[in-house]
N, C-alpha and C. Protein backbone atom coordinates (compact mmCIF):
# COMPACT_ATOMS: atom_id res chain seq x y z
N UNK A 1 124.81 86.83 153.80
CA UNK A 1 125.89 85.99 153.34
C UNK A 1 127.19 86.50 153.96
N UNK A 2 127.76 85.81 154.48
CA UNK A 2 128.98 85.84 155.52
C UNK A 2 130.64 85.64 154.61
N UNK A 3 131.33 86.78 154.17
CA UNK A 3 132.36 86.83 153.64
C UNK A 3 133.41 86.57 154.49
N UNK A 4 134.76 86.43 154.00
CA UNK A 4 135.89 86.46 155.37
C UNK A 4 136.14 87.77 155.88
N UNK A 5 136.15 87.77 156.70
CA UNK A 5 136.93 89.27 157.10
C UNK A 5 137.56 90.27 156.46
N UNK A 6 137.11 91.27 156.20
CA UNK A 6 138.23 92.15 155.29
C UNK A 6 138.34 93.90 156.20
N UNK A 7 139.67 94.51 156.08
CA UNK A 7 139.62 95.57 156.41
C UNK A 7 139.22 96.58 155.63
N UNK A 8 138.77 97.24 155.69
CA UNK A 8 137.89 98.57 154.66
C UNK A 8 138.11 99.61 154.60
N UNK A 9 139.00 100.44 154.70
CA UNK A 9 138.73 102.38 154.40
C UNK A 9 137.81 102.68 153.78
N UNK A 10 137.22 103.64 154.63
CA UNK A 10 136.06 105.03 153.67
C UNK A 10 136.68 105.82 153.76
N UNK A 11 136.06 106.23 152.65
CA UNK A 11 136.66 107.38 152.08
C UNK A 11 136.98 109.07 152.88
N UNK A 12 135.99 108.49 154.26
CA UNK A 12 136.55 109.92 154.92
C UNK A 12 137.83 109.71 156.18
N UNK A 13 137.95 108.10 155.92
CA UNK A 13 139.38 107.51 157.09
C UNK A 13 138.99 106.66 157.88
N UNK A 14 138.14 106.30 157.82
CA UNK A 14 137.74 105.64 159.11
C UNK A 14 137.85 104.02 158.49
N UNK A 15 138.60 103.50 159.19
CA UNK A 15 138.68 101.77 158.92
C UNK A 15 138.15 100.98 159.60
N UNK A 16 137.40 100.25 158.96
CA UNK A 16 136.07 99.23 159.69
C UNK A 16 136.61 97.79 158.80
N UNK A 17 136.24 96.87 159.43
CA UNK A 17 136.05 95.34 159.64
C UNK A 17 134.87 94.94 158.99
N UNK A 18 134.69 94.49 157.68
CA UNK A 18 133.73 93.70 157.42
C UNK A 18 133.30 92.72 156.82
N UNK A 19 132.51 91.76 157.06
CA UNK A 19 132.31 90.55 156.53
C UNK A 19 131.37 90.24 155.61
N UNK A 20 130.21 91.19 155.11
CA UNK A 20 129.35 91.27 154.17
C UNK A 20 129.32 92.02 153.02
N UNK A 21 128.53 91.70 151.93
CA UNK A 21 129.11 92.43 151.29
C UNK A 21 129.04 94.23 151.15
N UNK A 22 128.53 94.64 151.83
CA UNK A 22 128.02 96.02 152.11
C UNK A 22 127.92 96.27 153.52
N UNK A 23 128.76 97.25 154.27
CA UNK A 23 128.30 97.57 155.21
C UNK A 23 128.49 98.90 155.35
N UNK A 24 127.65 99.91 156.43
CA UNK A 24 127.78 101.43 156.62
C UNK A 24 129.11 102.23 157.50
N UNK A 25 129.69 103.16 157.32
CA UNK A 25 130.76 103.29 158.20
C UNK A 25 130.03 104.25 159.41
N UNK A 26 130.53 103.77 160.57
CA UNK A 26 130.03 104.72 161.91
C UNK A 26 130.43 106.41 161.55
N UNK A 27 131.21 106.86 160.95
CA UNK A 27 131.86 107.66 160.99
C UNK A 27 131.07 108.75 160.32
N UNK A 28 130.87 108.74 159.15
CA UNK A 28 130.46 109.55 158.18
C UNK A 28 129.25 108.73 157.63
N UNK A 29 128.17 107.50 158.07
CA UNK A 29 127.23 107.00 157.61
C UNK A 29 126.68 106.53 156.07
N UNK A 30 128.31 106.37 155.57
CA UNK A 30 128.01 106.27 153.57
C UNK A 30 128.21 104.93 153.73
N UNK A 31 127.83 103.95 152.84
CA UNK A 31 127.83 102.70 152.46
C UNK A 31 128.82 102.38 152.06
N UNK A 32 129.77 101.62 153.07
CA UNK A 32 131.24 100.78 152.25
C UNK A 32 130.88 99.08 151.92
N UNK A 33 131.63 99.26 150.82
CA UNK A 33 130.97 97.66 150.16
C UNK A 33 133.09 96.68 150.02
N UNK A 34 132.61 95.67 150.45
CA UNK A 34 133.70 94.94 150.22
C UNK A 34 134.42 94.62 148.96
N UNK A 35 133.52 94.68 147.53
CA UNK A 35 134.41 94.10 146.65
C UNK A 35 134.20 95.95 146.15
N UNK A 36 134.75 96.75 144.97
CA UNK A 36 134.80 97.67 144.33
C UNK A 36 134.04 97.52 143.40
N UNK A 37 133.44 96.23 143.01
CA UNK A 37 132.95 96.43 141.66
C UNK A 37 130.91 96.27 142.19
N UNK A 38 131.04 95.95 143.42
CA UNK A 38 129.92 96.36 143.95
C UNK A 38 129.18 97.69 144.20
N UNK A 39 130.49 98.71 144.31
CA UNK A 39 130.44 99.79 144.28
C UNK A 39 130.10 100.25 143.17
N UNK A 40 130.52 100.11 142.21
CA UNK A 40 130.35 100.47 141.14
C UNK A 40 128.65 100.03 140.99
N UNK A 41 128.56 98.98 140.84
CA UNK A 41 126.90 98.70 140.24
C UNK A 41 126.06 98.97 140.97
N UNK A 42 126.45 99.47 142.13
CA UNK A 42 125.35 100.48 142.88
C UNK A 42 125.38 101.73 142.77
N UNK A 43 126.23 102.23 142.17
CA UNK A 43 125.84 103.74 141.59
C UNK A 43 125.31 103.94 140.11
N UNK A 44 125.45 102.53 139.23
CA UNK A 44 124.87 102.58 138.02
C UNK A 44 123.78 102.41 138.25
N UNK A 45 122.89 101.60 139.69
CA UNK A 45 121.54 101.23 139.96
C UNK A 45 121.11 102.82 140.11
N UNK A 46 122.09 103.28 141.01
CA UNK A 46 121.43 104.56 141.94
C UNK A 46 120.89 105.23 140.58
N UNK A 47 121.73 105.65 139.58
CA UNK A 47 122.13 106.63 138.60
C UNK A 47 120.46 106.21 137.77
N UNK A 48 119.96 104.60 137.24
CA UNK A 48 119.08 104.18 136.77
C UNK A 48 117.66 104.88 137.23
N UNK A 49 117.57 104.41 138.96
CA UNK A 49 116.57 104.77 139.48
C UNK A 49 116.35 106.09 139.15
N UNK A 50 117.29 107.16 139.58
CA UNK A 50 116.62 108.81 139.15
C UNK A 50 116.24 109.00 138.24
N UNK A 51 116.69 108.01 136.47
CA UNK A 51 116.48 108.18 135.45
C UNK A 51 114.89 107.67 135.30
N UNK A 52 114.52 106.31 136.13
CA UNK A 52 113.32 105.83 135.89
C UNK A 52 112.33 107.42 136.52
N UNK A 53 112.53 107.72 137.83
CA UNK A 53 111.53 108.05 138.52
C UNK A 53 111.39 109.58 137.79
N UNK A 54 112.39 110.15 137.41
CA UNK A 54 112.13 111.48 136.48
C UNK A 54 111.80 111.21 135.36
N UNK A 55 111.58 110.09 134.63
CA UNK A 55 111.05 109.63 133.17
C UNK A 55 109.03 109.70 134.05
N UNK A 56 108.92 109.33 134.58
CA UNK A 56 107.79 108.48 135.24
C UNK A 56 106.92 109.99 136.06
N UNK A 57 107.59 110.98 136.56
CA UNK A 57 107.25 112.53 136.42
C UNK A 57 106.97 113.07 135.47
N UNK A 58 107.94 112.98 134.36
CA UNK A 58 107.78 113.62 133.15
C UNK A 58 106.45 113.30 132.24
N UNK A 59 106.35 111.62 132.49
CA UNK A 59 105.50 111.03 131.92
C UNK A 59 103.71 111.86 132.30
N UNK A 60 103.80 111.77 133.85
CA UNK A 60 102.43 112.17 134.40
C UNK A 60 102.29 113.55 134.18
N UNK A 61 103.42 114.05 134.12
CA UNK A 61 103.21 115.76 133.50
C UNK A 61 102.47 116.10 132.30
N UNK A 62 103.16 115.37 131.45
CA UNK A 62 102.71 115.19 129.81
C UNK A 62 101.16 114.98 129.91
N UNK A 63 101.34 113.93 130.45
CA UNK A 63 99.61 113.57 130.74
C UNK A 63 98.37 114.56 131.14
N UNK A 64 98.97 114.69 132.20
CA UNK A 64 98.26 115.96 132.86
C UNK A 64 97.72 117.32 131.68
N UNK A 65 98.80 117.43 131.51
CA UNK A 65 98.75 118.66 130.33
C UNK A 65 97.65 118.04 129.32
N UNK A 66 98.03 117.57 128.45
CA UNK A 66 97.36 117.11 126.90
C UNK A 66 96.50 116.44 127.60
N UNK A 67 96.16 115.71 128.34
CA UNK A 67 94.60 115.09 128.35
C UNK A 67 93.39 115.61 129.17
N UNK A 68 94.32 116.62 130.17
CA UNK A 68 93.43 116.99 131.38
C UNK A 68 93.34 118.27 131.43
N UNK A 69 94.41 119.03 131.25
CA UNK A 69 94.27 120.98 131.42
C UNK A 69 93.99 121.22 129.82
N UNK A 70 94.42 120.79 128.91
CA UNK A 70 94.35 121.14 127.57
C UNK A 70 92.83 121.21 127.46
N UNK A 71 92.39 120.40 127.66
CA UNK A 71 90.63 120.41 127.13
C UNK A 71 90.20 121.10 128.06
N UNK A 72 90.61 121.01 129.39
CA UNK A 72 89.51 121.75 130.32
C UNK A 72 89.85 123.41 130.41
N UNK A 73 90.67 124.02 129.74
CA UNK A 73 91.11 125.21 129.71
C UNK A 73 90.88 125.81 128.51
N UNK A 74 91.06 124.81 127.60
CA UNK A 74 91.05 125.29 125.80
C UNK A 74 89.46 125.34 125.38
């Protein structure tokens, strides 16, 4: 999806041109996004995901333990 033109600073200086809503800076390779509040809900996504995938570790740990080493050790 094709936005109008906007000028962009990242955060390490480098000013880029962009028309979508997310694009990467050459400079320092971090993700600059055109509106701010895009920014934002991609670090509440980012922040989600670690929460899912360390719930979802924790989960197979638990498991592991009480159904599988517990009996076969005890």
């Amino acid at each position: 999806m094709r936005l109008e033109a906007k000028e962009i600073t990242c955060k390490c200086g480098h000013t880029l041109m962009i028309d979508r809503s997310s694009d990467w800076c050459a400079k320092c390779a971090k993700r600059v996004f055109y509106d701010p509040k895009d920014e934002r809900f991609n670090k509440i996504n980012t922040y989600y995901m670690y929460t899912v995938v360390f719930g979802v570790i924790f989960f197979l740990t638990y498991v592991f333990v009480e159904l599988i080493a517990t009996p076969v050790l005890g």
